[in-house]
N, C-alpha and C. Protein backbone atom coordinates (compact mmCIF):
# COMPACT_ATOMS: atom_id res chain seq x y z
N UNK A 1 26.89 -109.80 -1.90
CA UNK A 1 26.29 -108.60 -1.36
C UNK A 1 26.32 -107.52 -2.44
N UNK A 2 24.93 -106.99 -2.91
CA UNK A 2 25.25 -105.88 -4.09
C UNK A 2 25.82 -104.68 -3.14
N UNK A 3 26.04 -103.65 -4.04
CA UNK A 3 26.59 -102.08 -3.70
C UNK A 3 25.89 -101.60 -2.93
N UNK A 4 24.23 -101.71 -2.77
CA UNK A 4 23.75 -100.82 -2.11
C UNK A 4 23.64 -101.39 -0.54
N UNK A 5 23.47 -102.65 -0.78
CA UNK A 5 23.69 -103.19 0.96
C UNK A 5 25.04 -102.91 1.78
N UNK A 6 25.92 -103.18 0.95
CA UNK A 6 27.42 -102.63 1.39
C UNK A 6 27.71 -101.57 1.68
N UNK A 7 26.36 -100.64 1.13
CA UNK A 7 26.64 -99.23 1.33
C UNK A 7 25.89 -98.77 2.60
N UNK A 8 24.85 -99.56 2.54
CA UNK A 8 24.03 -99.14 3.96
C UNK A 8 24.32 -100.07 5.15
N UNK A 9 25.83 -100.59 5.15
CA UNK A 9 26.32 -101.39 6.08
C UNK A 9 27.73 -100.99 6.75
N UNK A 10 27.78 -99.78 6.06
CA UNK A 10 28.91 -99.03 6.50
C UNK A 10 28.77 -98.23 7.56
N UNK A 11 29.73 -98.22 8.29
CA UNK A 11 29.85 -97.47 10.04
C UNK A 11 30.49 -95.97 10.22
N UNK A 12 30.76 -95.66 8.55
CA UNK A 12 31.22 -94.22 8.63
C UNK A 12 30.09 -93.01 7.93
N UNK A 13 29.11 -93.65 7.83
CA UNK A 13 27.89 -92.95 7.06
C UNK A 13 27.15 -91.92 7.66
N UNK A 14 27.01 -90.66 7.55
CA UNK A 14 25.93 -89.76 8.28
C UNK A 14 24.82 -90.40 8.13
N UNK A 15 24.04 -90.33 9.40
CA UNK A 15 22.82 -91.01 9.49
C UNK A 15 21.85 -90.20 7.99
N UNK A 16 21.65 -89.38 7.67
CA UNK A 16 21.40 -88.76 7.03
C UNK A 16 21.34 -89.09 5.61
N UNK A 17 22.51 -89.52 5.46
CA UNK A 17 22.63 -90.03 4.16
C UNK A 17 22.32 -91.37 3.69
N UNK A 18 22.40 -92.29 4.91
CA UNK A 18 21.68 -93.47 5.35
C UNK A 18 19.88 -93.36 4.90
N UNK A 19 19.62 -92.22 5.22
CA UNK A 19 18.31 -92.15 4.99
C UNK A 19 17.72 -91.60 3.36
N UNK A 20 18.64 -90.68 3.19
CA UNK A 20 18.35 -90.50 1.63
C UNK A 20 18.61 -92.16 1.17
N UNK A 21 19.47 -92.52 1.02
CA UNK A 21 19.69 -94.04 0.19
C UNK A 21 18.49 -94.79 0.38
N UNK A 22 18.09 -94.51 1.61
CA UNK A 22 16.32 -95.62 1.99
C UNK A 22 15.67 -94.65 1.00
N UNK A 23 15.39 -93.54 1.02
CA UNK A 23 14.18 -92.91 0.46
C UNK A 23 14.85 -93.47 -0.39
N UNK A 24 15.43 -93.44 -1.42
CA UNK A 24 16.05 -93.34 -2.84
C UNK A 24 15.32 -94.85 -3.43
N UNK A 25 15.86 -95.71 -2.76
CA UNK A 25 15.76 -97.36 -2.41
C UNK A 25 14.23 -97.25 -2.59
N UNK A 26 13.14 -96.55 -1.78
CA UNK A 26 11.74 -96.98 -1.49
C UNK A 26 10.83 -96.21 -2.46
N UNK A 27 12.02 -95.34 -3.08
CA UNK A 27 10.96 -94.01 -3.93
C UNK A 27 10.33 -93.21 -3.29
N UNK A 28 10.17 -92.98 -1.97
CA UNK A 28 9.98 -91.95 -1.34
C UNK A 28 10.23 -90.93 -1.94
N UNK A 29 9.22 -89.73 -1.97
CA UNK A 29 9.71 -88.27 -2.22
C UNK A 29 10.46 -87.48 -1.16
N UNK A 30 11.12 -87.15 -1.40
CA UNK A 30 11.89 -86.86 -0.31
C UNK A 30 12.89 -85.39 -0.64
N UNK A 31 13.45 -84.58 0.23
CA UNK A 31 14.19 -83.36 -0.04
C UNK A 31 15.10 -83.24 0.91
N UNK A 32 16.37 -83.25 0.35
CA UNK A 32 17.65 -82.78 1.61
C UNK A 32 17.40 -81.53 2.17
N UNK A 33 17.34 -81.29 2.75
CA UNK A 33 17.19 -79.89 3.69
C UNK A 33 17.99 -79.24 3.51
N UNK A 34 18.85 -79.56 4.12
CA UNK A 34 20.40 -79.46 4.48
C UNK A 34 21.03 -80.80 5.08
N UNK A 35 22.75 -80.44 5.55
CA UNK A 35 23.47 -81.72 6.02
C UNK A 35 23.11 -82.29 7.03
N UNK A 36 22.32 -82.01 7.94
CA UNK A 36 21.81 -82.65 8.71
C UNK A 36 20.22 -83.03 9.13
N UNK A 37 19.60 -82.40 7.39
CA UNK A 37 18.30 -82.91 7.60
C UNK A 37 17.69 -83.18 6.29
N UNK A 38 15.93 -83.96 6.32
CA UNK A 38 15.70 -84.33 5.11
C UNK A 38 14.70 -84.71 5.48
N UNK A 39 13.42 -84.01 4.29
CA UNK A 39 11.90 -83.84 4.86
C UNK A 39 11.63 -84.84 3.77
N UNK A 40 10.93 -85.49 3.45
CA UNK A 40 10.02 -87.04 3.13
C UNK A 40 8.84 -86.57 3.14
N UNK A 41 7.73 -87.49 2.35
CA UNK A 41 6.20 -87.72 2.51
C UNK A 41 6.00 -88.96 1.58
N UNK A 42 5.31 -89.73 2.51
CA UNK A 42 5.07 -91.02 2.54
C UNK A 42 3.66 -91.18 1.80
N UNK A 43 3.39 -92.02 0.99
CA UNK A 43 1.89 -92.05 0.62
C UNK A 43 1.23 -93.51 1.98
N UNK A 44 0.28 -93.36 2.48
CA UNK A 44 -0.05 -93.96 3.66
C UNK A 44 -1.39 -94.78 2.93
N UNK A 45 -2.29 -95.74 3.48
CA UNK A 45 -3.41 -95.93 2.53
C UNK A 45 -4.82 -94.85 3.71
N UNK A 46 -4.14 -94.01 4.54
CA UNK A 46 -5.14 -93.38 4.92
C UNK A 46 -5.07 -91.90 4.33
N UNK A 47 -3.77 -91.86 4.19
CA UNK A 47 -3.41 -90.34 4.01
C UNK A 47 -2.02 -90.35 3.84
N UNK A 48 -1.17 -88.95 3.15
CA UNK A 48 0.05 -88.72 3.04
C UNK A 48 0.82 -88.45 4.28
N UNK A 49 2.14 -88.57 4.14
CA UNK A 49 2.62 -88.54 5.97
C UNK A 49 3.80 -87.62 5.81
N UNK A 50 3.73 -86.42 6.80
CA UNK A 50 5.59 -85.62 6.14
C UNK A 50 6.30 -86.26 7.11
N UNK A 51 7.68 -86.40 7.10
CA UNK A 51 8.69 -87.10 8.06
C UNK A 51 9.81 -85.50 7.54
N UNK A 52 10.34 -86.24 8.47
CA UNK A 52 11.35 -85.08 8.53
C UNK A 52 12.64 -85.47 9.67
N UNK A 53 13.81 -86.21 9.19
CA UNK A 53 14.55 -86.76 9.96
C UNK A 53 15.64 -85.66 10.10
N UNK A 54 16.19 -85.16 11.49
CA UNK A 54 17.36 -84.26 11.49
C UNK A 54 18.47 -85.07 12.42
N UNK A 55 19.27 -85.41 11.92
CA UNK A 55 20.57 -85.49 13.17
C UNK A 55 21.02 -84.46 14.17
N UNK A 56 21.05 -84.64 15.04
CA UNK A 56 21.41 -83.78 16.18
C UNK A 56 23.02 -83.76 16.85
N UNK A 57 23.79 -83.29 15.75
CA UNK A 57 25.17 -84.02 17.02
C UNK A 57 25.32 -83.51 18.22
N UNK A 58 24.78 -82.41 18.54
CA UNK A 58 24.78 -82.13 20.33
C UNK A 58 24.39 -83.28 20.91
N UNK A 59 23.25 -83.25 20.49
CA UNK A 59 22.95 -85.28 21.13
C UNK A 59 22.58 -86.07 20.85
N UNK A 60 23.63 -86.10 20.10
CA UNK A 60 23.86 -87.59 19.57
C UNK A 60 22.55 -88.22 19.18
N UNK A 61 21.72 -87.93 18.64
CA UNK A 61 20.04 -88.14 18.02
C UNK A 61 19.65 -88.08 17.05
N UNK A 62 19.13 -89.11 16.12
CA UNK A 62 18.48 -89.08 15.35
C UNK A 62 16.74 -88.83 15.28
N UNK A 63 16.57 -87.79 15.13
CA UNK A 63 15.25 -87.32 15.80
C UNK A 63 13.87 -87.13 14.25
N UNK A 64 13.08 -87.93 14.42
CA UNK A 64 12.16 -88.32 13.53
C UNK A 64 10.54 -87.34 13.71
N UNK A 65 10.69 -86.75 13.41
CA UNK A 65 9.09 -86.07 13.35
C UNK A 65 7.92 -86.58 12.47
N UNK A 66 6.98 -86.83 12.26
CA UNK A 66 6.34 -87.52 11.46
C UNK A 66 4.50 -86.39 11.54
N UNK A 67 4.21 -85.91 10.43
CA UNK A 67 2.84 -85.00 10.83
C UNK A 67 2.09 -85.93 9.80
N UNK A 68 0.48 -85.00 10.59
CA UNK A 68 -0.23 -84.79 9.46
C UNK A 68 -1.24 -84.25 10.07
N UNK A 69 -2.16 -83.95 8.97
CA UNK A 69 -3.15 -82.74 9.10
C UNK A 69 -4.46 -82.89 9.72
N UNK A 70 -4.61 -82.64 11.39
CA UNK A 70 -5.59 -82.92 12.58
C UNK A 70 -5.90 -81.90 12.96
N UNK A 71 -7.77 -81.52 12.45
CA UNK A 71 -8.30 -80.47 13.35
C UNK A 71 -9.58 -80.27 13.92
N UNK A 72 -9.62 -81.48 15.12
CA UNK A 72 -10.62 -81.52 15.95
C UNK A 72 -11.40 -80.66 16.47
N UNK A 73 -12.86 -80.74 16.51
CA UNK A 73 -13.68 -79.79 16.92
C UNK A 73 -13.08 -79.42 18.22
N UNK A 74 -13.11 -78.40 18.98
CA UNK A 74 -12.93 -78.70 20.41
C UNK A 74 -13.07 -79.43 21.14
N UNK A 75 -14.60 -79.74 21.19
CA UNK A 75 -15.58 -80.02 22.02
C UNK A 75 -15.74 -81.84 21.92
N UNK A 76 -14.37 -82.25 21.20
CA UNK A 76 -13.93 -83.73 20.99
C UNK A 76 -12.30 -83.86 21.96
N UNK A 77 -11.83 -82.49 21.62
CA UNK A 77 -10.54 -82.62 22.44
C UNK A 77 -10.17 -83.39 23.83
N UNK A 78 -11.21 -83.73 24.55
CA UNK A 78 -10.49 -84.43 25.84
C UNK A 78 -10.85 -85.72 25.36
N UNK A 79 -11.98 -86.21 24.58
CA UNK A 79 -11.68 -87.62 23.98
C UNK A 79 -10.67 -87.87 23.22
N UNK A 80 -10.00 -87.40 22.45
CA UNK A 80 -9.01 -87.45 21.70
C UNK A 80 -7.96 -87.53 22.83
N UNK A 81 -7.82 -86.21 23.81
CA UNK A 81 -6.19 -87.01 24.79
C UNK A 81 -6.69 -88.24 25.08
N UNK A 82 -7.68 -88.70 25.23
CA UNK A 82 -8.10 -89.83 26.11
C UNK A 82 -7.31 -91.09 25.01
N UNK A 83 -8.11 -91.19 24.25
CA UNK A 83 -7.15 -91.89 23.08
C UNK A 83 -5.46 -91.77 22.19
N UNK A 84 -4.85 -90.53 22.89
CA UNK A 84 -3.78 -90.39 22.19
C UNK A 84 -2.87 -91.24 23.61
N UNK A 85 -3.47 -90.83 24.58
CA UNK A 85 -2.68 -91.68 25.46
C UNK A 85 -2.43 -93.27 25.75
N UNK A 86 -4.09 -93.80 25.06
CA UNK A 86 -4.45 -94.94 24.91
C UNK A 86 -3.55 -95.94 23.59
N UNK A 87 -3.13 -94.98 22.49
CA UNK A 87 -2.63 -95.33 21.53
C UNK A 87 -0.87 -95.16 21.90
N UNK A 88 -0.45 -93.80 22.41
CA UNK A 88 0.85 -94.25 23.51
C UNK A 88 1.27 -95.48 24.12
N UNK A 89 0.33 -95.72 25.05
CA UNK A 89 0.72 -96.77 25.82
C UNK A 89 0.88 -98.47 25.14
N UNK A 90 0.32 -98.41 23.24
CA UNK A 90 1.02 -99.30 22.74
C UNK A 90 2.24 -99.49 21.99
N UNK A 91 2.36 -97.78 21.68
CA UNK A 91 3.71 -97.87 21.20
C UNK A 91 5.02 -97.61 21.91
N UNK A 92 6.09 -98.45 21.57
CA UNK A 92 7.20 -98.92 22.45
C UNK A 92 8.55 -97.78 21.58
N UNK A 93 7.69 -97.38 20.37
CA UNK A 93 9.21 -96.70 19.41
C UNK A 93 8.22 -95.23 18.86
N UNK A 94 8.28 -94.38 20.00
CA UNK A 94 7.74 -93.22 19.54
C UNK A 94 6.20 -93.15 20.30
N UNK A 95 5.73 -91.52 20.08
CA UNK A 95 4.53 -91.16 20.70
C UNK A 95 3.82 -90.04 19.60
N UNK A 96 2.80 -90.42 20.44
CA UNK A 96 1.63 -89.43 19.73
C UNK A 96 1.33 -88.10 20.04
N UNK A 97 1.51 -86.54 19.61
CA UNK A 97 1.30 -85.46 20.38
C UNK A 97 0.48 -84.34 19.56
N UNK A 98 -0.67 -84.14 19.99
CA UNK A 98 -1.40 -83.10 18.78
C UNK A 98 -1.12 -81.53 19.06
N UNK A 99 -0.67 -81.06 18.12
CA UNK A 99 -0.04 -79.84 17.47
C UNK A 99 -1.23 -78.65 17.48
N UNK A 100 -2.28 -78.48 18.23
CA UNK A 100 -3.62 -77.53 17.69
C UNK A 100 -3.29 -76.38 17.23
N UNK A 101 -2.07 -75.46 17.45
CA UNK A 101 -2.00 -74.44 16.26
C UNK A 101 -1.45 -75.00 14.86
N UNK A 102 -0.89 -75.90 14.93
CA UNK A 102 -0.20 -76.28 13.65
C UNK A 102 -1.32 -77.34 13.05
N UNK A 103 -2.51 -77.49 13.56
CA UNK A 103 -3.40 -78.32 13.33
C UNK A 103 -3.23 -79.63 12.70
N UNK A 104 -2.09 -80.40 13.56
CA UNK A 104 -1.40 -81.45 12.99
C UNK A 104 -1.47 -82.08 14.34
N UNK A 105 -1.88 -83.79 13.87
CA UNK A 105 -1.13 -84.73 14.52
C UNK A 105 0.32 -85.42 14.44
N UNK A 106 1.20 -85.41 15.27
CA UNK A 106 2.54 -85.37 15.19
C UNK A 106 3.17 -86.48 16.48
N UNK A 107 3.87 -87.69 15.58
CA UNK A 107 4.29 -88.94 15.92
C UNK A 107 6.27 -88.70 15.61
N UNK A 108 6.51 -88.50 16.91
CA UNK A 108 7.77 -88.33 17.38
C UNK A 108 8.55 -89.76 17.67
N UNK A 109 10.42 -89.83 17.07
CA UNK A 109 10.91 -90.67 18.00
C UNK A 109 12.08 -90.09 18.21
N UNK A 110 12.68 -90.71 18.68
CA UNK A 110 14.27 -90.21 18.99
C UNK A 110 15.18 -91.53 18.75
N UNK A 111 16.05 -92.09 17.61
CA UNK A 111 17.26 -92.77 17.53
C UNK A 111 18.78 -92.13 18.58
N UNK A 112 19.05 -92.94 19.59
CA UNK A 112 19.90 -92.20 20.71
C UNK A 112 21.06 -93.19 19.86
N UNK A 113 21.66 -92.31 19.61
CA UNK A 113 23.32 -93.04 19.23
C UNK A 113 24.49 -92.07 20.19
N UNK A 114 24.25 -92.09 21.50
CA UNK A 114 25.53 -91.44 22.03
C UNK A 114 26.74 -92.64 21.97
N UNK A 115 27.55 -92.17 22.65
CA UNK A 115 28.86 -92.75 22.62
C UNK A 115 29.63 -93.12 21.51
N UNK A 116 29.44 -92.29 20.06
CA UNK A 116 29.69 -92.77 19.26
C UNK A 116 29.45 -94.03 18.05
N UNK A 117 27.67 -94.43 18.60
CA UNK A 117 27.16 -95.34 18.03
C UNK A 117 26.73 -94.70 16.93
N UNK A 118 26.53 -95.74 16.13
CA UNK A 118 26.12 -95.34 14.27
C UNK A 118 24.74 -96.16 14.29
N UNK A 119 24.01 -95.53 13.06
CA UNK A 119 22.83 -96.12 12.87
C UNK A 119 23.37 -97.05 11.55
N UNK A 120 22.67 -98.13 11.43
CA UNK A 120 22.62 -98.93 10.50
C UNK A 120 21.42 -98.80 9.58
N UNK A 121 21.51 -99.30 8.14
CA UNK A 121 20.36 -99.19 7.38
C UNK A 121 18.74 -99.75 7.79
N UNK A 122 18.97 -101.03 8.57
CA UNK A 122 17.72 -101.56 8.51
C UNK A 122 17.32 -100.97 10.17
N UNK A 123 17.61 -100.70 10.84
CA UNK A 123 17.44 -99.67 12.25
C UNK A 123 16.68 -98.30 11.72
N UNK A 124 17.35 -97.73 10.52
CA UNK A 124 16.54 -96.39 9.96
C UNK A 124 15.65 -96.68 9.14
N UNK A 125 15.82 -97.68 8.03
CA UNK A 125 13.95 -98.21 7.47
C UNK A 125 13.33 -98.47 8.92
N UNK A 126 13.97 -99.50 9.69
CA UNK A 126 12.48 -99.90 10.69
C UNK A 126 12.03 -98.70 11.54
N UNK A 127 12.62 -97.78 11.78
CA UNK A 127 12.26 -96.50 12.45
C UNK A 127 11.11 -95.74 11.07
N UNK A 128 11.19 -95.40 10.17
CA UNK A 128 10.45 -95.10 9.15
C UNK A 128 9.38 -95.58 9.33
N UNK A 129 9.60 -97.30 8.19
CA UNK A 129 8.57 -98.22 8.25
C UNK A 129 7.50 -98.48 9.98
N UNK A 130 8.21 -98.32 10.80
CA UNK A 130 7.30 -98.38 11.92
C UNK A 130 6.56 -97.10 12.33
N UNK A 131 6.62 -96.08 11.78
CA UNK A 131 6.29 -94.95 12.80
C UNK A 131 5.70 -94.97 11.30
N UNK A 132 5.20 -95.61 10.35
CA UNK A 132 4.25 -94.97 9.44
C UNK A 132 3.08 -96.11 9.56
N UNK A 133 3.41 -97.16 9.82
CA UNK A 133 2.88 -98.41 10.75
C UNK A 133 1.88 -98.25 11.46
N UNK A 134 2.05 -97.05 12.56
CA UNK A 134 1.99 -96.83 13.67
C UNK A 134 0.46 -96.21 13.21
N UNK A 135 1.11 -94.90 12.64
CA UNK A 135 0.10 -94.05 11.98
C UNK A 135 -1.58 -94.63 11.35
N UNK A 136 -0.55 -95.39 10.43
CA UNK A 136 -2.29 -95.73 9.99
C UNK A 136 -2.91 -96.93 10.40
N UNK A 137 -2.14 -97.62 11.88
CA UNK A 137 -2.93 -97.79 12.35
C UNK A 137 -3.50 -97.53 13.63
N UNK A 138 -3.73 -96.20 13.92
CA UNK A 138 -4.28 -95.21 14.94
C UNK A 138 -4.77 -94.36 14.32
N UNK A 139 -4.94 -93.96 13.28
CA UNK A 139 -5.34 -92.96 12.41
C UNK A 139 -6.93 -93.06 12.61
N UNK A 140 -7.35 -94.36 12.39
CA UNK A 140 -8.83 -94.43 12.25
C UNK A 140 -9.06 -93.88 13.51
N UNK A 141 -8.71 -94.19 14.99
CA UNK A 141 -9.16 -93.92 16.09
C UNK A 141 -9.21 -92.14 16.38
N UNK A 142 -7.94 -92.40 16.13
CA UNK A 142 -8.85 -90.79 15.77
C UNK A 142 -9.49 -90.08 15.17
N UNK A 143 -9.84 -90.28 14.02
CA UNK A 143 -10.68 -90.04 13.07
C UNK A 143 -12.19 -90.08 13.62
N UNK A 144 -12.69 -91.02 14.27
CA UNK A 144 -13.53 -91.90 15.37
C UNK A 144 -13.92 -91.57 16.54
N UNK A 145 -13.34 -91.08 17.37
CA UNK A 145 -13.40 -89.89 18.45
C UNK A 145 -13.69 -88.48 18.29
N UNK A 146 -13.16 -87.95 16.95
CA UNK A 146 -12.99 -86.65 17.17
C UNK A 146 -14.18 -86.32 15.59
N UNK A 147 -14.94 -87.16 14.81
CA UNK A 147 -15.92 -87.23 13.88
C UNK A 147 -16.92 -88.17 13.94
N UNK A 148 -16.86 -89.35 14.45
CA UNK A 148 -17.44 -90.44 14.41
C UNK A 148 -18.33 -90.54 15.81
N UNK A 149 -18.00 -89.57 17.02
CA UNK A 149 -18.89 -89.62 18.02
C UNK A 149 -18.75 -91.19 19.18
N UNK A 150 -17.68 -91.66 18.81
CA UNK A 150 -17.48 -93.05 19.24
C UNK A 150 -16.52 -92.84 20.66
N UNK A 151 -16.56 -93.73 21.51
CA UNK A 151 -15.68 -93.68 22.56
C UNK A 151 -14.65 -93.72 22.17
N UNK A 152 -13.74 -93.76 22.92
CA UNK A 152 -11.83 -94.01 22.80
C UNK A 152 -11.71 -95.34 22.85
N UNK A 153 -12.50 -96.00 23.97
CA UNK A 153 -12.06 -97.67 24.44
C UNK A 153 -12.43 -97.88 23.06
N UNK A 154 -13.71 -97.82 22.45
CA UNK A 154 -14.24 -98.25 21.07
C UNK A 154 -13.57 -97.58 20.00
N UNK A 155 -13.00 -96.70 20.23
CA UNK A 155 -12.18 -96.19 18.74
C UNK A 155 -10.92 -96.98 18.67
N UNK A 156 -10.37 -97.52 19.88
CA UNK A 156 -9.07 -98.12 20.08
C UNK A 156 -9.38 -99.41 19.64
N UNK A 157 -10.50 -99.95 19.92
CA UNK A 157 -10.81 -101.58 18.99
C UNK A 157 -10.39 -101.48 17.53
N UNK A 158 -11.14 -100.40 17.33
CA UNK A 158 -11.02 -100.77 15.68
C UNK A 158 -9.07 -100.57 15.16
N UNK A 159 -8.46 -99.94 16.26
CA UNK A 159 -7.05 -99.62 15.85
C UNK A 159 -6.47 -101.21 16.06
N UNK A 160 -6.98 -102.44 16.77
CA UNK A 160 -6.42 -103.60 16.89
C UNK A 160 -7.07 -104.58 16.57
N UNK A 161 -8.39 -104.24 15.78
CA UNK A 161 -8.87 -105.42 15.02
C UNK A 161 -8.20 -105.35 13.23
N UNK A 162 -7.58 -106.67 13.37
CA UNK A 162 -6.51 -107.02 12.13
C UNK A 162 -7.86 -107.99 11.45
N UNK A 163 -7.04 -108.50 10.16
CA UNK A 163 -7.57 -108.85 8.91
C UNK A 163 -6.79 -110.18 9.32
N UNK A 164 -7.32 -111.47 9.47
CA UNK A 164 -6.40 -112.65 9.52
C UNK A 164 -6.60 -113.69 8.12
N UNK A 165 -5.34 -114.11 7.26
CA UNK A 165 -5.80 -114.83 6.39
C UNK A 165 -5.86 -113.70 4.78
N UNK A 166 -6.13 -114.75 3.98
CA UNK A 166 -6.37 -113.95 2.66
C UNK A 166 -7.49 -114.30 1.95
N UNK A 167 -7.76 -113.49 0.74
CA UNK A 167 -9.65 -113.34 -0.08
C UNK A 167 -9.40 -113.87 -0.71
């Protein structure tokens, strides 16, 4: 086992610091905040992504924010809930919520470690790695609804038609 697995396998670690070692590990750009937080941006192949992980010890939470920069005509806005809910109801680790003064789309989770539970290294990459996952692939659908003039049911196809096989 090298140093750095041993290190992200330890049970006395601020989640926090758990997560710098991933950024560090992935090359992520990334900035400590402070001790209990640390803002990230991800290069995505649709777009850049800010994260921003804070520990919460009131409760016991590792709480993941994830933006980026969404600013729908109005007059697209109820197609877009139509599809943010549609794209919700596939994800099982986090949700979708649009921000219109902050003109951001913004993909939330919450890591619950009460009772004294610890996060482990590959629990905080897969929280990362999935909620950037997530992103680009729902990104198009909205993009699609709210520019493209396309339904939601039909913007949501293109979020689950995959590439099978290789060129």
């Amino acid at each position: 086992m090298d140093a750095v697995q041993h290190f992200l396998e330890r049970d006395d670690l601020h989640p926090i610091d758990l997560v710098e070692t991933l950024a560090e590990l992935n090359a992520w750009d990334f900035d400590r905040v402070g001790d209990d937080q640390i803002a990230m941006v991800i290069e995505g192949n649709w777009r850049n992504y800010s994260l921003s992980l804070v520990w919460s010890e009131a409760d016991e939470i590792l709480k993941l924010v994830c933006t980026f920069d969404l600013d729908p005509p109005k007059e697209t806005l109820p197609k877009l809930y139509n599809v943010l809910d549609l794209a919700n109801d596939k994800c099982w680790s986090g949700s979708f919520t649009l921000w219109p003064e902050e003109k951001a789309m913004v993909f939330r989770y919450g890591l619950n470690l009460c009772g004294g539970a610890v996060a482990s290294g590959a629990q905080i990459n897969s929280m990362v790695t999935d909620c950037i996952a997530d992103c680009e692939r729902f990104y198009p659908a909205f993009q699609l609804v709210c520019w493209g003039g396309e339904s939601p049911k039909q913007a949501m196809r293109i979020a689950f038609d995959h590439a099978y096989g290789h060129a």
